[in-house]
Protein backbone atom coordinates (compact mmCIF):
# COMPACT_ATOMS: atom_id res chain seq x y z
CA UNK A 1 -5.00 20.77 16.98
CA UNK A 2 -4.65 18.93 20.33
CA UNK A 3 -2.77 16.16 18.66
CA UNK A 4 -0.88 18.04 16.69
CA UNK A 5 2.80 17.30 18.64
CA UNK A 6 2.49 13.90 18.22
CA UNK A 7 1.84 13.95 14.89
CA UNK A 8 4.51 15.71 14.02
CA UNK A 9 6.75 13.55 15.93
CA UNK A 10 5.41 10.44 14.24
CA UNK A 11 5.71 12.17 10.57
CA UNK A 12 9.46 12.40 11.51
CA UNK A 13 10.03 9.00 13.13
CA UNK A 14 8.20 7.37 10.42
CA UNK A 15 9.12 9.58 7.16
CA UNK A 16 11.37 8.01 4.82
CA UNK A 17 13.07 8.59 0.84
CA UNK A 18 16.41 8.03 1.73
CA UNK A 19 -2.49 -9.83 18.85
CA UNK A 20 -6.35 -9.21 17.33
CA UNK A 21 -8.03 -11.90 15.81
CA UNK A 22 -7.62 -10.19 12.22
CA UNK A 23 -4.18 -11.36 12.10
CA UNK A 24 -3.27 -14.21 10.21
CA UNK A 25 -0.57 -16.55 8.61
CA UNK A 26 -0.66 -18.10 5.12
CA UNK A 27 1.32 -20.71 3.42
CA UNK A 28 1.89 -19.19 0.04
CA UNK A 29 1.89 -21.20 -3.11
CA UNK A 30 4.45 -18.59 -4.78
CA UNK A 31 7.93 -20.33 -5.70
CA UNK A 32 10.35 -17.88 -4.86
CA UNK A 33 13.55 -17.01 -6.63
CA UNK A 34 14.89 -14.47 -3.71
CA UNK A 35 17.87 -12.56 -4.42
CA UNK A 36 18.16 -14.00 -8.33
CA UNK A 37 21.96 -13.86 -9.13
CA UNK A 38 21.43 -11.76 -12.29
CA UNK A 39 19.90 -9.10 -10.01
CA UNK A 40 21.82 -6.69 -7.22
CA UNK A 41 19.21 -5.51 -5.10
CA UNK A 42 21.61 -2.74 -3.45
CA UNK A 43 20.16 -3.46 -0.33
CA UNK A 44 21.66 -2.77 3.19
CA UNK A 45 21.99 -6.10 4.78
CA UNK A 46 19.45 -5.01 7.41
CA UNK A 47 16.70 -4.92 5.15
CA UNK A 48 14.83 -7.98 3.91
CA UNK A 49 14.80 -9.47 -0.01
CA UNK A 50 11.71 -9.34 -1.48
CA UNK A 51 10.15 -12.58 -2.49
CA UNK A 52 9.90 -13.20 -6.56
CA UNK A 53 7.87 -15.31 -8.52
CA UNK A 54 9.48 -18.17 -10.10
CA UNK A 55 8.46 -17.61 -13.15
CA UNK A 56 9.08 -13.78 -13.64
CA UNK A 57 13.14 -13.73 -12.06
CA UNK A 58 14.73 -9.79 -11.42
CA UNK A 59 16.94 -8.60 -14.45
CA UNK A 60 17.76 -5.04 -14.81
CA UNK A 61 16.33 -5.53 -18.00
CA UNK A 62 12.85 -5.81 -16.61
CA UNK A 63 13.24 -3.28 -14.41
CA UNK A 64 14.24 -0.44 -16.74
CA UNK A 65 11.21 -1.62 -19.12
CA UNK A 66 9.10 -1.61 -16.55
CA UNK A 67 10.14 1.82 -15.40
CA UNK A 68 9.11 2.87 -18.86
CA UNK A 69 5.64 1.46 -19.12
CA UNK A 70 5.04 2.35 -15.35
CA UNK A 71 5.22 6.24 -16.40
CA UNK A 72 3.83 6.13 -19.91
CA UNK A 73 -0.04 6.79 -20.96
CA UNK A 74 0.18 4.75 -24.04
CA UNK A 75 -0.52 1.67 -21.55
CA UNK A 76 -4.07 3.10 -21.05
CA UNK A 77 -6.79 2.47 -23.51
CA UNK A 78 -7.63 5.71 -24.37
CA UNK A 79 -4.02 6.85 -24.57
CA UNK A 80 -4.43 9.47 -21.52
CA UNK A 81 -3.64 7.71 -18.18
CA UNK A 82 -0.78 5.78 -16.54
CA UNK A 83 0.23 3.71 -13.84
CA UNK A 84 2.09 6.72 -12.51
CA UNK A 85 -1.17 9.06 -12.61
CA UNK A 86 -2.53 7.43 -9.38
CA UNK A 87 1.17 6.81 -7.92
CA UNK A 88 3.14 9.93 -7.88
CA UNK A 89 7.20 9.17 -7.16
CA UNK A 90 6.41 12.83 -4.90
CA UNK A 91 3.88 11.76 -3.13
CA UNK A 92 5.25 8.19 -2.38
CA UNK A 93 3.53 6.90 -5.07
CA UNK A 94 0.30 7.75 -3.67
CA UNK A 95 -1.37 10.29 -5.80
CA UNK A 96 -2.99 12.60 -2.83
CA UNK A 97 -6.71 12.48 -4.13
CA UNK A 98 -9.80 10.84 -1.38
CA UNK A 99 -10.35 8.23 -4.35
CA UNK A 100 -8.95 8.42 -7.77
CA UNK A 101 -10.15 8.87 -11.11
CA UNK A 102 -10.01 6.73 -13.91
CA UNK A 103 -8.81 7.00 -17.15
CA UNK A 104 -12.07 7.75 -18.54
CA UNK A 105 -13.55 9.65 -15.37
CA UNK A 106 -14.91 6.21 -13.24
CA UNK A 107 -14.09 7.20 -9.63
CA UNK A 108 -12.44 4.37 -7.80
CA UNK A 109 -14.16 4.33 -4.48
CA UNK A 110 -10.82 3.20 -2.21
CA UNK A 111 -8.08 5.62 -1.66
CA UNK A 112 -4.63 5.23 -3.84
CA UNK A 113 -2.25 3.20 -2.08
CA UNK A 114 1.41 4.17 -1.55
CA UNK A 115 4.03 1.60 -3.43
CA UNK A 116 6.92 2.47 -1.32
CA UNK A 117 8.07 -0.60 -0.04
CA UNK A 118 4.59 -2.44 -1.11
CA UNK A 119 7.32 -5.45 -2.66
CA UNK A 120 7.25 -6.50 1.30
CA UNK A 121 3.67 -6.78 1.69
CA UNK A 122 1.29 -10.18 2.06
CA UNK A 123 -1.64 -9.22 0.11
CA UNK A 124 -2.63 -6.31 -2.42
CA UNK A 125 -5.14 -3.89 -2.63
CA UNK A 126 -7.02 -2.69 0.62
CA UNK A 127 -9.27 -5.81 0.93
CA UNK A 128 -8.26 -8.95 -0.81
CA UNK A 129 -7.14 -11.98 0.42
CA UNK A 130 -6.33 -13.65 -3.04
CA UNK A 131 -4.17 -11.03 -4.37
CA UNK A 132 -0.42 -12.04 -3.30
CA UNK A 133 1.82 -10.39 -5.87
CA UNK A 134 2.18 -7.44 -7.86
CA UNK A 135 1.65 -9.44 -10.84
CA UNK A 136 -1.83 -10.55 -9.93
CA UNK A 137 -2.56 -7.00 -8.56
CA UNK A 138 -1.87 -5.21 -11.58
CA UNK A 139 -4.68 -6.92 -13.85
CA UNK A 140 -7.13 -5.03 -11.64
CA UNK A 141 -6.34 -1.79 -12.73
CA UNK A 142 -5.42 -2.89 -16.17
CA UNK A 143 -8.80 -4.80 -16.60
CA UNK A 144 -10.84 -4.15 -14.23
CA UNK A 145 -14.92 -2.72 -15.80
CA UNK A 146 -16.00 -1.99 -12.60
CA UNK A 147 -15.02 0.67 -12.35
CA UNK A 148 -12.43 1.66 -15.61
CA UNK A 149 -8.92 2.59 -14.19
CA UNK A 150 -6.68 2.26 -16.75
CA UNK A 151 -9.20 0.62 -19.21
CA UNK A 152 -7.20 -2.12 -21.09
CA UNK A 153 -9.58 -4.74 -21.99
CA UNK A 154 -10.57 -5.87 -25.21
CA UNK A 155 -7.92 -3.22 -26.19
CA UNK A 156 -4.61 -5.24 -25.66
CA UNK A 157 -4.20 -5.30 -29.39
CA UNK A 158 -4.16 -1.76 -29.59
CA UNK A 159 -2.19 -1.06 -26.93
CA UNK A 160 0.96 -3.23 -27.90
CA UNK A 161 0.95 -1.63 -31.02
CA UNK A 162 1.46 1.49 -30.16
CA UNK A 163 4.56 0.30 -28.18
CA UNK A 164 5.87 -2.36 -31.17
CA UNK A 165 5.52 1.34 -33.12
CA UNK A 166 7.91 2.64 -31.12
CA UNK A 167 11.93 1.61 -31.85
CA UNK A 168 12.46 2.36 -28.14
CA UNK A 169 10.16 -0.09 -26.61
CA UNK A 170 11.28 -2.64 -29.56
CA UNK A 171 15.27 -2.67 -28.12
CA UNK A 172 14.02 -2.84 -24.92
CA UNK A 173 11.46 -5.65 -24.87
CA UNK A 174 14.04 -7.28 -26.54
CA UNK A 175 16.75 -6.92 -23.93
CA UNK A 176 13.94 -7.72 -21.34
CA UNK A 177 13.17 -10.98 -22.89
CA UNK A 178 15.54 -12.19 -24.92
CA UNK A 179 14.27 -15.94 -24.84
CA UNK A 180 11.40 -14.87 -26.22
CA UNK A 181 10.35 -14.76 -30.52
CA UNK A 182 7.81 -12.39 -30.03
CA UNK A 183 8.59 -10.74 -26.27
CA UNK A 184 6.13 -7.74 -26.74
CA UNK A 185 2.88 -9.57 -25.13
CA UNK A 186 0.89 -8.33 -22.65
CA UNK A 187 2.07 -10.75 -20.32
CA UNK A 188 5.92 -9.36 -20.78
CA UNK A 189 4.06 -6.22 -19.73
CA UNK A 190 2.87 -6.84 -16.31
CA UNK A 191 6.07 -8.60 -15.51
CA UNK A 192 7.81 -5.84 -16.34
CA UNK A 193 6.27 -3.58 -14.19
CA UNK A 194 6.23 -6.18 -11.78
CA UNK A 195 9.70 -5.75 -11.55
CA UNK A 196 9.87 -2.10 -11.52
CA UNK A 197 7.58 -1.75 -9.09
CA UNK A 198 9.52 -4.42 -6.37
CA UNK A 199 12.85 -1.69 -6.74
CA UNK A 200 10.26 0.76 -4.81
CA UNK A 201 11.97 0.31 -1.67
CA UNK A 202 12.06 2.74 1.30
CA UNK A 203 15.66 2.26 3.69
CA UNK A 204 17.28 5.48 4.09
CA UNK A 205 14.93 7.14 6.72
CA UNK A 206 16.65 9.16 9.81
CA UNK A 207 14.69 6.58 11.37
CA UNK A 208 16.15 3.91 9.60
CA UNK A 209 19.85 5.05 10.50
CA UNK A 210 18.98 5.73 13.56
CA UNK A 211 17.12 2.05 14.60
CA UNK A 212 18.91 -0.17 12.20
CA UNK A 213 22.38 1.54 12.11
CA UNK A 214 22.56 3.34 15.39
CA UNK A 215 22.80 6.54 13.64
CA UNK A 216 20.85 9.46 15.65
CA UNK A 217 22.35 12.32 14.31
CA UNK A 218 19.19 13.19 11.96
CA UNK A 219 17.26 12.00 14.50
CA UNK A 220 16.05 15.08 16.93
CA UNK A 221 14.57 14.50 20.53
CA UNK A 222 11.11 14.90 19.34
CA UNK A 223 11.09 12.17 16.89
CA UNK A 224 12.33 10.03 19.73
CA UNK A 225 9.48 10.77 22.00
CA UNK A 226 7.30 10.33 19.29
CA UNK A 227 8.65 6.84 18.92
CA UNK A 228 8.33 6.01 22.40
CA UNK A 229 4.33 6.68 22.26
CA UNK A 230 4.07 4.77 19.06
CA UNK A 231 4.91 1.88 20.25
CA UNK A 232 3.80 2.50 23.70
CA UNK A 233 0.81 0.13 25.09
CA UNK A 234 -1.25 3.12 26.12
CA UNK A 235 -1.89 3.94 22.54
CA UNK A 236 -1.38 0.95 20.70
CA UNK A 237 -0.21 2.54 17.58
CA UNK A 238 2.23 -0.80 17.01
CA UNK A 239 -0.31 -3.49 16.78
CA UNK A 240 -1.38 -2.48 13.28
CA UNK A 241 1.65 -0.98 12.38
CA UNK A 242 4.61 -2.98 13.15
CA UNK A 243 7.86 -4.35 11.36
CA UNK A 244 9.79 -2.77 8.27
CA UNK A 245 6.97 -1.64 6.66
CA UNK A 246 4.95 -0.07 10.12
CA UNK A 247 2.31 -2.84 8.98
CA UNK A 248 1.10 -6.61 10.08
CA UNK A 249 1.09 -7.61 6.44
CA UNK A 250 4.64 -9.14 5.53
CA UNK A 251 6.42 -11.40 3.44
CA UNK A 252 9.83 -11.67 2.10
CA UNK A 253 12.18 -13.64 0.36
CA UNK A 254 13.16 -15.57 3.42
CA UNK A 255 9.85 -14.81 6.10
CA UNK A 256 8.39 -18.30 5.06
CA UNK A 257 4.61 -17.72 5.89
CA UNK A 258 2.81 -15.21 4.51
CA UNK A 259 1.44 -12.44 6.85
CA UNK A 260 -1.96 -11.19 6.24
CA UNK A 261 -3.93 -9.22 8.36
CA UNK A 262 -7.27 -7.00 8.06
CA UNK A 263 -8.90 -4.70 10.75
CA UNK A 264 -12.09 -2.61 11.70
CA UNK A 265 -11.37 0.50 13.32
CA UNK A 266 -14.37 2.23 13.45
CA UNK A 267 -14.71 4.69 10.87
CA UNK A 268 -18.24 3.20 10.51
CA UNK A 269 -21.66 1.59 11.70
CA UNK A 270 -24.43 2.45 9.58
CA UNK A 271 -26.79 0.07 10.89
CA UNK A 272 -25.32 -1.06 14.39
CA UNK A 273 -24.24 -4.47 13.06
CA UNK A 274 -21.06 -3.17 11.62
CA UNK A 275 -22.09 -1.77 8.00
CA UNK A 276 -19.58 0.03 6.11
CA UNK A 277 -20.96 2.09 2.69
CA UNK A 278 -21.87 -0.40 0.21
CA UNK A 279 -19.12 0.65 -1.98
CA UNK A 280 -16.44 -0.30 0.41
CA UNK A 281 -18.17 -2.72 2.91
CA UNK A 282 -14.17 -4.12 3.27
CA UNK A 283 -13.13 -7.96 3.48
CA UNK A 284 -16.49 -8.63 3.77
CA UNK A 285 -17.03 -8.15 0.02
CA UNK A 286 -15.06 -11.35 -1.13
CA UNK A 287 -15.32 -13.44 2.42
CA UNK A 288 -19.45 -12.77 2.84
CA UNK A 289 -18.43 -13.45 6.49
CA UNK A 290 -20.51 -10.64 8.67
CA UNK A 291 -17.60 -10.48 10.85
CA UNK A 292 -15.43 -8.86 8.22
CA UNK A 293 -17.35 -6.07 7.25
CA UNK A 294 -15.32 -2.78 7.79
CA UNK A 295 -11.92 -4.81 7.62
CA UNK A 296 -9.28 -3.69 5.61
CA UNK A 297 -5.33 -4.09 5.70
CA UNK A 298 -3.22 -1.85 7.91
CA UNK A 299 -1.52 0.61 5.14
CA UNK A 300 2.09 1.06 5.53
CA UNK A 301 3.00 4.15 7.16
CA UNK A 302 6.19 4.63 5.48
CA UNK A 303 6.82 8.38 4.12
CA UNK A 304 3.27 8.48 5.94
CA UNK A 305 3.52 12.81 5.82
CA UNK A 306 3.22 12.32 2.14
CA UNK A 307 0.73 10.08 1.75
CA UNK A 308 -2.78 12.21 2.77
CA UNK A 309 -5.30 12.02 2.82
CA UNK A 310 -5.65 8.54 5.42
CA UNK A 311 -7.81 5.45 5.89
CA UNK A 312 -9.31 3.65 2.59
CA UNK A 313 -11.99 5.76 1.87
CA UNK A 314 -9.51 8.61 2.19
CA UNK A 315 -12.36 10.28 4.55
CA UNK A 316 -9.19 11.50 7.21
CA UNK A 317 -7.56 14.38 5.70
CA UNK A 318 -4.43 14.90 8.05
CA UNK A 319 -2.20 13.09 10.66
CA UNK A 320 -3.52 15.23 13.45
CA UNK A 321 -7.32 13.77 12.76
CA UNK A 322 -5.97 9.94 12.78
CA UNK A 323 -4.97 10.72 16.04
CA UNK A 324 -8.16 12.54 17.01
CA UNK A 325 -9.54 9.10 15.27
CA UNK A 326 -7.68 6.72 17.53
CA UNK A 327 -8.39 8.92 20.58
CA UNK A 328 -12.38 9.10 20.08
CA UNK A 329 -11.98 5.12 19.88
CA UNK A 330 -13.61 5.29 16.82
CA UNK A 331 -15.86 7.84 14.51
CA UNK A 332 -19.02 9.25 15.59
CA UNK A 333 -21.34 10.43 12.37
CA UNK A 334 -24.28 12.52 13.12
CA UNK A 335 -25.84 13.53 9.74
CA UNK A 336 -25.36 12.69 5.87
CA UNK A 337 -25.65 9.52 4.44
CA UNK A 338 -23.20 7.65 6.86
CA UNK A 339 -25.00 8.13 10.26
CA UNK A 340 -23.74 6.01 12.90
CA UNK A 341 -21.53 5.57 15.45
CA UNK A 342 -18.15 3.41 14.99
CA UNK A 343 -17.15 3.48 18.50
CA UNK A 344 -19.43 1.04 19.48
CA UNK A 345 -19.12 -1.59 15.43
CA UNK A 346 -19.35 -4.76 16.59
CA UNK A 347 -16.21 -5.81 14.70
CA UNK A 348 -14.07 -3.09 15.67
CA UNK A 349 -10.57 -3.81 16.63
CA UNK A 350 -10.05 -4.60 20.12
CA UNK A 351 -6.81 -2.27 20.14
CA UNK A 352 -8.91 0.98 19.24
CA UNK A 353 -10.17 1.59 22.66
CA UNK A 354 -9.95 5.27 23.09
CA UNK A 355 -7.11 7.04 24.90
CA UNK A 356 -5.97 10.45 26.35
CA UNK A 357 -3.06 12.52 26.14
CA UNK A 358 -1.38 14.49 28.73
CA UNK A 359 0.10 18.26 28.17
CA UNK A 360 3.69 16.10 28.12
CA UNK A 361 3.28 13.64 25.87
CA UNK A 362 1.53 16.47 23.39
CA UNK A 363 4.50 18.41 23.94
């Protein structure tokens, strides 16, 4: 494929396990706790502390219950499905479906997102303003109807039974919350894998040594020019994608305001005022503002070779036909039930413009 060099050089630069008007700051209500003293992150010093809810403080504890209920099905109300089915540690905790199933067969219409590093991100989920922390996040796919992903409600009861059945989970809801008379709650259970989930953290990249240690011996020529190109005007690649997480939506421990951004970048115009399917019209859904239809938040591209297939509908099946995306300046759709031509939506980003590569910069 033509942009097949590049890609590859950005999989490598990028791959870890070791100014648009869409951009915008928010002052956070969240009480942070930081670095809580009970907790060692086990951080390098380069890389930022994830913010923490005052009222749910890291303990190893939590973490190693959380780590439990993140990979068991009992937390599902049918007994089959866990948070793990749709995050996969392989697959950076993406799950490498278009749009994920349920636990009782709904199909979710946006693709899984990766939780590598998701502890440094301002919002949740691929187009919601109000969702600032993983514990808020994870009652959508705990209770959420509409559709059923892991189908808790009206269930709860149920549920903690099966885990207050088990002496395992007893000891270590206990250790987890030892304040607490009766610590096995639903409640414990999202902060639990709360905590679990902010240890998901993504450092120890040849790209990481190589930028924040000055470290290039994993790091070959090719991943260098790759590098240069990404964040190269001409293609605009770092607009979107900038920062720790190769994404303009941040927050930390110590970042202060929130950053949230959303974008349009053409995948659709059904009705040449911007229309995305009615499933996922984007930001649009909760905002009702016409100018945010198609907008959605810049995914990380951390361990980005493992997490296909691309964009939120999961519609781009490989790194090669991003690029092809970026370099149309948008998607052109001729027939099926998504005619129209995103090149020319209204609310498209201003950075995806089109470009051209030359037999060198391929190469």
């Amino acid at each position: 494929m033509p942009a097949s060099a590049l890609a590859s050089a950005l999989a490598l630069a990028l791959a870890a396990c070791g100014d648009d008007g869409g951009e915008t700051e928010s002052d956070s209500g969240e009480t942070d706790t930081g670095d809580a003293p009970a907790y060692d992150w086990g951080l390098p010093e380069w890389y930022p502390i994830p913010a923490v809810p005052a009222d749910n403080p890291m303990t190893a504890e939590k973490v190693e219950l959380g780590r439990h209920l993140f990979y068991d099905e009992r937390i599902s109300g049918n007994g089959t499905f866990a948070c793990a089915s749709c995050h996969e540690q392989a697959r950076s905790f993406s799950d490498g479906l278009v749009t994920p199933l349920g636990s009782t067969g709904d199909t979710v219409p946006k693709n899984s997102m990766q939780l590598a590093g998701a502890a440094l991100l301002g919002t949740y989920t691929w187009s919601n303003l109000k969702l600032e922390t993983f514990e808020q996040q994870a009652l959508v796919p705990m209770f959420g109807t509409a559709p059923v992903e892991l189908g808790m409600s009206d269930l709860e009861d149920e549920i903690l039974q099966r885990f207050a059945d088990d002496p395992l989970y007893q000891g270590l809801f206990a250790d987890a919350f030892p304040d607490d008379d009766a610590p096995l709650t639903i409640d414990n259970v999202v902060k639990a894998i709360a905590c679990f989930e902010r240890t998901l953290l993504s450092y120890r990249s040849p790209y990481d040594r190589y930028v924040y240690e000055g470290d290039d011996s994993e790091f070959p020529e090719a991943a260098k020019r790759g590098m240069a190109l990404f964040f190269d005007e001409k293609f605009e690649c770092y607009h979107c994608h900038s920062g720790i997480n190769f994404t303009t939506s941040f927050y930390s421990s110590t970042s202060g305001q929130r950053e949230i951004d959303f974008q349009n970048i053409g995948l659709y115009n059904l009705d040449d005022e911007g229309a995305y399917p009615a499933a996922v019209p984007g930001l649009y859904e909760q905002t009702q503002n016409p100018a945010d239809k198609g907008k959605f938040r810049p995914p990380p591209l951390r361990n980005v070779e493992l997490t296909a297939p691309y964009m939120h509908d999961g519609s781009v099946a490989t790194l090669e036909e991003v690029l092809e995306h970026y370099a149309a300046g948008g998607r052109l759709i001729e027939d099926g039930p998504f005619v129209g031509d995103g090149r020319v939506n209204p609310n498209k980003s201003e950075f995806v413009r089109g470009y051209e590569l030359s037999d060198e910069e391929k190469a």
